[in-house]
C-alpha atoms as a PDB file:
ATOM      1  CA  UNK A   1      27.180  59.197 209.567  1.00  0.00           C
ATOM      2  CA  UNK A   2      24.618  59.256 212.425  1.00  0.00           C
ATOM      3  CA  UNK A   3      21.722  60.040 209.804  1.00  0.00           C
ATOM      4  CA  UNK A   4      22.524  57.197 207.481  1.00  0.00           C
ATOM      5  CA  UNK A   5      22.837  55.124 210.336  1.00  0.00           C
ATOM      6  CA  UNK A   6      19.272  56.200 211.351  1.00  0.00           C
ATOM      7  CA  UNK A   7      17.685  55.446 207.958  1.00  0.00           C
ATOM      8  CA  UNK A   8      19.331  52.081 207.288  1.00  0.00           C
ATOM      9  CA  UNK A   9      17.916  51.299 210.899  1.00  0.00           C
ATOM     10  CA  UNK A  10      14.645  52.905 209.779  1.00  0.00           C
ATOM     11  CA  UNK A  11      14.909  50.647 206.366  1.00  0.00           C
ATOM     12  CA  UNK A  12      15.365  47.100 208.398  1.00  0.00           C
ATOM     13  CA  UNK A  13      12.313  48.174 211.085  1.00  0.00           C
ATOM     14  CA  UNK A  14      10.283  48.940 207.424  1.00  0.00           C
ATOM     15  CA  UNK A  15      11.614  45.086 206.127  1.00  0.00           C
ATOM     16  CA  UNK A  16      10.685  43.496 209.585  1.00  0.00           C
ATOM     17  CA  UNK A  17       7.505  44.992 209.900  1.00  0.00           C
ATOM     18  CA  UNK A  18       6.350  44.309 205.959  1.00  0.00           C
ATOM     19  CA  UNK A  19       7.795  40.106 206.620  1.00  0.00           C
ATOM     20  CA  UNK A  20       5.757  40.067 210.113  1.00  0.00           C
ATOM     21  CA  UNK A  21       2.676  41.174 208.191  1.00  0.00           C
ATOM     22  CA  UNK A  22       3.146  39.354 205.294  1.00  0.00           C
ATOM     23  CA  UNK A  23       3.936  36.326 207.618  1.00  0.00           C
ATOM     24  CA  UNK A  24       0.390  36.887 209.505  1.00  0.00           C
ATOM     25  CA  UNK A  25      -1.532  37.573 206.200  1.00  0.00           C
ATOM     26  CA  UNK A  26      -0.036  33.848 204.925  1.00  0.00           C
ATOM     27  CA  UNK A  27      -1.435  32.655 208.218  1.00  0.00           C
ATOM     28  CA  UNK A  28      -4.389  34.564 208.291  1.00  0.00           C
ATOM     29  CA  UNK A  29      -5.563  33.073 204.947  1.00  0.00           C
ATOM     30  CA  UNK A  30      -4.337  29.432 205.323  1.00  0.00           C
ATOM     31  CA  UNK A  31      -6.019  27.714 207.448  1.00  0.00           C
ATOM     32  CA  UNK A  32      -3.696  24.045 206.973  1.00  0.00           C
ATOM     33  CA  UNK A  33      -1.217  26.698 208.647  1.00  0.00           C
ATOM     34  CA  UNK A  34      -3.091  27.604 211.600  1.00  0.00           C
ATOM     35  CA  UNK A  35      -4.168  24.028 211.713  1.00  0.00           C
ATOM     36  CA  UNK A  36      -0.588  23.175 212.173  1.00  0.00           C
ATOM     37  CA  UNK A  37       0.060  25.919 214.576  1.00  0.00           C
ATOM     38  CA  UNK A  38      -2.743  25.121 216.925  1.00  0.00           C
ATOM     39  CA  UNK A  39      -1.320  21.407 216.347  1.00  0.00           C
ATOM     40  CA  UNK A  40       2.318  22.776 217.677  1.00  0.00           C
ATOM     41  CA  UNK A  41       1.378  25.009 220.386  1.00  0.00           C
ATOM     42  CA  UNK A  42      -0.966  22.127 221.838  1.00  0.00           C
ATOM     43  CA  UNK A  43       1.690  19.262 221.429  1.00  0.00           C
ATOM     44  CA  UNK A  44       4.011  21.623 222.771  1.00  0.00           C
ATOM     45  CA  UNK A  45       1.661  21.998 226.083  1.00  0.00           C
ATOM     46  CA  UNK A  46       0.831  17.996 226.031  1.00  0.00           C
ATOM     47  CA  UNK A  47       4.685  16.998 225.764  1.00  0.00           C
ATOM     48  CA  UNK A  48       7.160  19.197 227.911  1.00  0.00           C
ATOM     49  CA  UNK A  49      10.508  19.607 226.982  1.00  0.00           C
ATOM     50  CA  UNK A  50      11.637  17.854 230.328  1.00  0.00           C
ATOM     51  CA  UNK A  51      10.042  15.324 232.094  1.00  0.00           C
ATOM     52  CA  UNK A  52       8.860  16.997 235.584  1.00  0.00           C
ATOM     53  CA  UNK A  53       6.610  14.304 236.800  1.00  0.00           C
ATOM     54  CA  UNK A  54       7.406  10.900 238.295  1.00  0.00           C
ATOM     55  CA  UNK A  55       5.149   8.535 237.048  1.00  0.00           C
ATOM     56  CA  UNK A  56       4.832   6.560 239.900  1.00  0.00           C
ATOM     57  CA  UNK A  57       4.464   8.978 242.445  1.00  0.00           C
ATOM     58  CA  UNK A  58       1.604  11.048 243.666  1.00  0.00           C
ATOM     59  CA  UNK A  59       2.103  15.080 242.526  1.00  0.00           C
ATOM     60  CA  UNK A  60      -0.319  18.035 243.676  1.00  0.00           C
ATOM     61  CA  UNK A  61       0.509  21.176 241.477  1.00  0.00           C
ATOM     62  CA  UNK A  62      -0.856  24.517 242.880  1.00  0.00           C
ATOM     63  CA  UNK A  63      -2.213  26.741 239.814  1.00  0.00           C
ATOM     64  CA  UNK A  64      -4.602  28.820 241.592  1.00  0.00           C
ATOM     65  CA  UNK A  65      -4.552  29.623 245.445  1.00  0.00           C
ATOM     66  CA  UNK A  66      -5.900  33.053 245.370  1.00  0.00           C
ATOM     67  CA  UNK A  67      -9.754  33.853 246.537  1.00  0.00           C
ATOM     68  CA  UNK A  68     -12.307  35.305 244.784  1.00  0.00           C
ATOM     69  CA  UNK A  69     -10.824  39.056 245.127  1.00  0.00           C
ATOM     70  CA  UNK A  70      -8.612  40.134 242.017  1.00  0.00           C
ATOM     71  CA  UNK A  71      -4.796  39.283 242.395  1.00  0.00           C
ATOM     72  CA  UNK A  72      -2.640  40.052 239.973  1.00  0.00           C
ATOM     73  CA  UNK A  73      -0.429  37.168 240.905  1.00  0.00           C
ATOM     74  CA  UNK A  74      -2.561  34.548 242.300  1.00  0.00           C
ATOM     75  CA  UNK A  75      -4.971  32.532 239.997  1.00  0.00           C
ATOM     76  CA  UNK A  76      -8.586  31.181 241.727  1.00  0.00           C
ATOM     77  CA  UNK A  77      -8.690  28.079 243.218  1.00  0.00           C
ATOM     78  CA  UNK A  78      -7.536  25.357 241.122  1.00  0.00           C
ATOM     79  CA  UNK A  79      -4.851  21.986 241.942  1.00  0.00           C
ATOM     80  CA  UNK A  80      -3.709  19.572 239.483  1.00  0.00           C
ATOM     81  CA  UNK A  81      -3.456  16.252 240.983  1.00  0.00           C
ATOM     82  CA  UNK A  82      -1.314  13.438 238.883  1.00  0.00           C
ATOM     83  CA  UNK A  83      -2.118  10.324 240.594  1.00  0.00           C
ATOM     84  CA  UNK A  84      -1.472   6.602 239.040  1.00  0.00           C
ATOM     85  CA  UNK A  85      -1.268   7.601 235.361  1.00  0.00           C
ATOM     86  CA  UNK A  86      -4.277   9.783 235.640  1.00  0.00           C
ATOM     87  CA  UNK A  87      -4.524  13.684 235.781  1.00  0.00           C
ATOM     88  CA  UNK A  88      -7.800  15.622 237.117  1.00  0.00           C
ATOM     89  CA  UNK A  89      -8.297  19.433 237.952  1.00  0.00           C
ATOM     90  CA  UNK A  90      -9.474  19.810 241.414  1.00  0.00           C
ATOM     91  CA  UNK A  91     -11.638  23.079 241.058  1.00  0.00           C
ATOM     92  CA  UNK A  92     -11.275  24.981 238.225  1.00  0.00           C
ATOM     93  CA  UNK A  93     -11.021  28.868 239.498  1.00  0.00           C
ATOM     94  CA  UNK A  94     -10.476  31.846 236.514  1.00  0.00           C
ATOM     95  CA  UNK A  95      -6.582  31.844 235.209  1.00  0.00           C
ATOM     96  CA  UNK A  96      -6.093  28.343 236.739  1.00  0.00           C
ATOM     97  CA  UNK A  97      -5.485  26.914 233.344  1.00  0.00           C
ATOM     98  CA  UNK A  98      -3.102  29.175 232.452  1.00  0.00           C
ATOM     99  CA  UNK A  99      -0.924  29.476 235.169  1.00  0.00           C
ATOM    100  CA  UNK A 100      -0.995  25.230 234.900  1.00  0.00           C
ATOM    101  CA  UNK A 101       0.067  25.449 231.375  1.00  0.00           C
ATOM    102  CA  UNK A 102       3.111  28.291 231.973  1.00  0.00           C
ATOM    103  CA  UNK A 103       4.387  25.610 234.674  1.00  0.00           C
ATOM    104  CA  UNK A 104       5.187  23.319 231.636  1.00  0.00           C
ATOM    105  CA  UNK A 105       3.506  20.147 233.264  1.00  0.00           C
ATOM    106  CA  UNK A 106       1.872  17.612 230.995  1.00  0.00           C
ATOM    107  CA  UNK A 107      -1.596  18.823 230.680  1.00  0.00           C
ATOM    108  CA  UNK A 108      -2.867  16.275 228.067  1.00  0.00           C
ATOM    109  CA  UNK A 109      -4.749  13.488 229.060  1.00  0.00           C
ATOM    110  CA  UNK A 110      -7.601  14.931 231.609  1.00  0.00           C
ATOM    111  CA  UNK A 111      -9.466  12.337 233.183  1.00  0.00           C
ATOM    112  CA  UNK A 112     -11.812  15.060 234.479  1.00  0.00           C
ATOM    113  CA  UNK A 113     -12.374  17.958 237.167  1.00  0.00           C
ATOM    114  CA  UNK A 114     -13.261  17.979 240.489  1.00  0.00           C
ATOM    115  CA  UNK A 115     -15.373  20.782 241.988  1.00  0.00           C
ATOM    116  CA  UNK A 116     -15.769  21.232 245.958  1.00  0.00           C
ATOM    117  CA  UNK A 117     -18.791  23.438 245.915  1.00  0.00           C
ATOM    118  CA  UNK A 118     -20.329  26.110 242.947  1.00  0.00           C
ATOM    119  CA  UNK A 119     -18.777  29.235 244.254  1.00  0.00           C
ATOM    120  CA  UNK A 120     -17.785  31.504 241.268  1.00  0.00           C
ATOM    121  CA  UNK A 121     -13.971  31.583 241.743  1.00  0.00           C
ATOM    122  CA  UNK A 122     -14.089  27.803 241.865  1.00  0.00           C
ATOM    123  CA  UNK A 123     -16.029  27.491 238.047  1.00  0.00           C
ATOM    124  CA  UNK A 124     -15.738  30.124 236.213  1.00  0.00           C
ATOM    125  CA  UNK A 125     -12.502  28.218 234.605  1.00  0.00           C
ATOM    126  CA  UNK A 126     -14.400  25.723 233.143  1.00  0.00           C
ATOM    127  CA  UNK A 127     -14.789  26.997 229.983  1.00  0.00           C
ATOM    128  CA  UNK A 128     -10.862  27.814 229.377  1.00  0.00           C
ATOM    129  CA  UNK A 129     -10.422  24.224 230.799  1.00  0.00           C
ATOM    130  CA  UNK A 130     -12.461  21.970 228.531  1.00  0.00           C
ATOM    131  CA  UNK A 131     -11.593  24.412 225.379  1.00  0.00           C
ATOM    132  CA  UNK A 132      -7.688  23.712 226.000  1.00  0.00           C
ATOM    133  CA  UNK A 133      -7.837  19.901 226.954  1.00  0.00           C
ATOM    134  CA  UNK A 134     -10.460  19.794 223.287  1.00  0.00           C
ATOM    135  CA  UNK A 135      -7.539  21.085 221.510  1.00  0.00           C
ATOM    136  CA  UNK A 136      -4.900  19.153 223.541  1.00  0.00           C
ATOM    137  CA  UNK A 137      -6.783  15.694 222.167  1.00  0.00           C
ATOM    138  CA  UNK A 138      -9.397  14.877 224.372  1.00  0.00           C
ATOM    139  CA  UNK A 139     -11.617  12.908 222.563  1.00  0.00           C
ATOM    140  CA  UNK A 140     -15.024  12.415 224.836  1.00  0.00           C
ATOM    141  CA  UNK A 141     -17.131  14.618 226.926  1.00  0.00           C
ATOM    142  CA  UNK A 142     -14.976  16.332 229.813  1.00  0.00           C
ATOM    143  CA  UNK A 143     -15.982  14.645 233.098  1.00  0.00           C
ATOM    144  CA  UNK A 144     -16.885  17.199 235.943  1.00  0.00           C
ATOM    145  CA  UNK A 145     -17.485  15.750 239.359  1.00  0.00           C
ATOM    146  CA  UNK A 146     -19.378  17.790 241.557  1.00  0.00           C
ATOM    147  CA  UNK A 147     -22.337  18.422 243.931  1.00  0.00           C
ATOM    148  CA  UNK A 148     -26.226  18.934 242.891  1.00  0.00           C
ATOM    149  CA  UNK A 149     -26.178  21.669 240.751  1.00  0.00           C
ATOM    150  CA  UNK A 150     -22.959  20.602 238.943  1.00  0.00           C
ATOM    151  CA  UNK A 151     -25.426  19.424 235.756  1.00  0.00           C
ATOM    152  CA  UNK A 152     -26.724  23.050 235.695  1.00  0.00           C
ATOM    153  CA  UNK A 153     -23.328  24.893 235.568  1.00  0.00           C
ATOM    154  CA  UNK A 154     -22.134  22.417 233.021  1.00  0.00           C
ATOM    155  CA  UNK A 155     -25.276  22.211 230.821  1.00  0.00           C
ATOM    156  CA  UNK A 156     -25.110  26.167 230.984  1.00  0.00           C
ATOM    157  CA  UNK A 157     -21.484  26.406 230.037  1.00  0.00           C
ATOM    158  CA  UNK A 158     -22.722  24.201 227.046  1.00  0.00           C
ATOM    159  CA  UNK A 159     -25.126  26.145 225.506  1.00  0.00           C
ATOM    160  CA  UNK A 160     -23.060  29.470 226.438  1.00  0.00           C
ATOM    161  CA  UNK A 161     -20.161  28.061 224.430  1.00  0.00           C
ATOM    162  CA  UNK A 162     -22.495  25.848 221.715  1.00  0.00           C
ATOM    163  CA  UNK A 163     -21.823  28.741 218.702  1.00  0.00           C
ATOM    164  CA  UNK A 164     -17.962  29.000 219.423  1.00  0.00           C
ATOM    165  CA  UNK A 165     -17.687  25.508 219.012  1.00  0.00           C
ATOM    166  CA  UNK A 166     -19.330  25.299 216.311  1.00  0.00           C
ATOM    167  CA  UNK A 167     -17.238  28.148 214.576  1.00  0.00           C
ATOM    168  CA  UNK A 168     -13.801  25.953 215.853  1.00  0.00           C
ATOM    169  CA  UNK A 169     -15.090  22.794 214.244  1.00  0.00           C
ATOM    170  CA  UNK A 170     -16.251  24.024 210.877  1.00  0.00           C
ATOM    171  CA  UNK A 171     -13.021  25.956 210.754  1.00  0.00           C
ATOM    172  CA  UNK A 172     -10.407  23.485 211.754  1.00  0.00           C
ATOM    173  CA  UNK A 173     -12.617  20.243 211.289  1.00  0.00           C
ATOM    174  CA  UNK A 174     -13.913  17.502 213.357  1.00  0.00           C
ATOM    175  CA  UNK A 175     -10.645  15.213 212.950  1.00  0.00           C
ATOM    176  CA  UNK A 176      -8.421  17.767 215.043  1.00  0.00           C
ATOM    177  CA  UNK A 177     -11.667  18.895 217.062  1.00  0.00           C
ATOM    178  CA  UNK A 178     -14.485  16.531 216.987  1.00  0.00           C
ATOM    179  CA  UNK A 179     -17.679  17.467 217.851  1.00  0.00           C
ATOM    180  CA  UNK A 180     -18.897  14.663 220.810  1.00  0.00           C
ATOM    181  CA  UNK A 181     -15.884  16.060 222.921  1.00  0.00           C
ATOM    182  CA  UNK A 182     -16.669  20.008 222.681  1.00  0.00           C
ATOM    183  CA  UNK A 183     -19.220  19.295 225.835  1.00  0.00           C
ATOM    184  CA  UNK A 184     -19.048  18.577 229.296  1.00  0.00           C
ATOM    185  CA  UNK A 185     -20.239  15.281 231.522  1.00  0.00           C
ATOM    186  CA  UNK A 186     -21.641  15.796 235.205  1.00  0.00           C
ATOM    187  CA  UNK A 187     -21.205  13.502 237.396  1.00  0.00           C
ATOM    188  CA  UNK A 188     -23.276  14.366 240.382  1.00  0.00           C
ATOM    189  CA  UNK A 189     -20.969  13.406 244.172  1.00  0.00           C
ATOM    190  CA  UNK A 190     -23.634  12.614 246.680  1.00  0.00           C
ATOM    191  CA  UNK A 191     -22.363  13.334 250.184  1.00  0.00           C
ATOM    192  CA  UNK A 192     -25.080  12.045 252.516  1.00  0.00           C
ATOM    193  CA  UNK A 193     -23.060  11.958 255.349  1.00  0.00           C
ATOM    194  CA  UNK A 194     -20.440  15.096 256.209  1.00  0.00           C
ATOM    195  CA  UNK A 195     -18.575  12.578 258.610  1.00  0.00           C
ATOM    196  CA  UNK A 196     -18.074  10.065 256.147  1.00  0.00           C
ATOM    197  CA  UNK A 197     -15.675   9.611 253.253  1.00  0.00           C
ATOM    198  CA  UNK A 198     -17.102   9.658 249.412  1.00  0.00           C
ATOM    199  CA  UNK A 199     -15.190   7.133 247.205  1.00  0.00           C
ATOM    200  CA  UNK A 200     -15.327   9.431 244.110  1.00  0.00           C
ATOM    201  CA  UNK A 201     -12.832   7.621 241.736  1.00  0.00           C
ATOM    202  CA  UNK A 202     -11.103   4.873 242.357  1.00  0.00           C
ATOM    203  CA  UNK A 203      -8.987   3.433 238.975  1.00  0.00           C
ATOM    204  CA  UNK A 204      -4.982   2.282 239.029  1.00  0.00           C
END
């Protein structure tokens, strides 16, 4: 009894591994499928299932808060800030993005990011950042606000990134991806004074 039991669960582990292959190989080869699933996971991040977010109330999300050491549970330094019908990143630290997204806030919709300073752990989730809100439907340049030196780190990122692009727009095509929104915008903050206020944006 035990031994038939064993091979009939051996037989269904054989069936559900030969569908889940067959199932990527479909996927794999079809790219209106993957298409439609990159459609579907990014709607999915865009809309949330439940609406989290007052729309007329000022929200500060904390996805990063760690420091440039490792940290298993703390992403770098990143802060979404919803504001007026408007959404920026402030900073943009590695495994911001992602710890944003797994909070299941609308992430759609980036007006742009925000950098304090050029420190490593406050850039280095750039690339993840514009990639994501390219897929999600941004349709122009991402915006990044920053300090002198911003146009070098963004320009950079750019070429570093130029053939990957590429490869996502010939493969999915420029209507879900188009091509003037792959890059990144500097906007250069000039802070003459340290004891003064910089009106950065100011919209709604």
């Amino acid at each position: 009894m035990g031994r038939k039991i064993g091979i009939a669960l051996a037989g269904l582990a054989g069936v559900v591994v030969l569908a889940g292959g067959l199932a990527w190989a479909v996927l794999w080869f079809s790219p209106s499928l993957q298409d439609a699933a990159i459609e579907r996971r990014a709607t999915a991040m865009v809309t949330p299932e439940n609406e989290v977010l007052s729309k007329n109330a000022l929200h500060v999300v904390f996805c990063g808060t760690g420091s440039p050491l490792p940290d298993p549970d703390r992403a770098s330094a990143c802060y979404g800030i919803y504001a007026g019908g408007h959404f920026f990143l402030l900073d943009a630290g590695p495994g911001g993005w992602a710890k944003l997204a797994r909070m299941r806030v609308p992430v759609g919709g980036i007006d742009g990011v925000l950098l304090t300073h050029l420190h490593s752990d406050h850039i280095g989730g750039l690339p993840d950042i514009a990639l994501n809100t390219w897929a999600a439907g941004r349709k122009a340049p991402l915006r990044v606000y920053g300090p002198r030196g911003t146009e070098m780190v963004v320009e950079g990122l750019d070429e570093a990134y130029a053939i990957d692009n590429g490869y996502r727009i010939k493969h999915h095509g420029p209507k879900l991806l188009p091509p003037e929104a792959a890059h990144m915008e500097a906007v250069i903050v000039d802070v003459p004074d340290y004891d003064k206020a910089v009106t950065v944006f100011d919209r709604d």
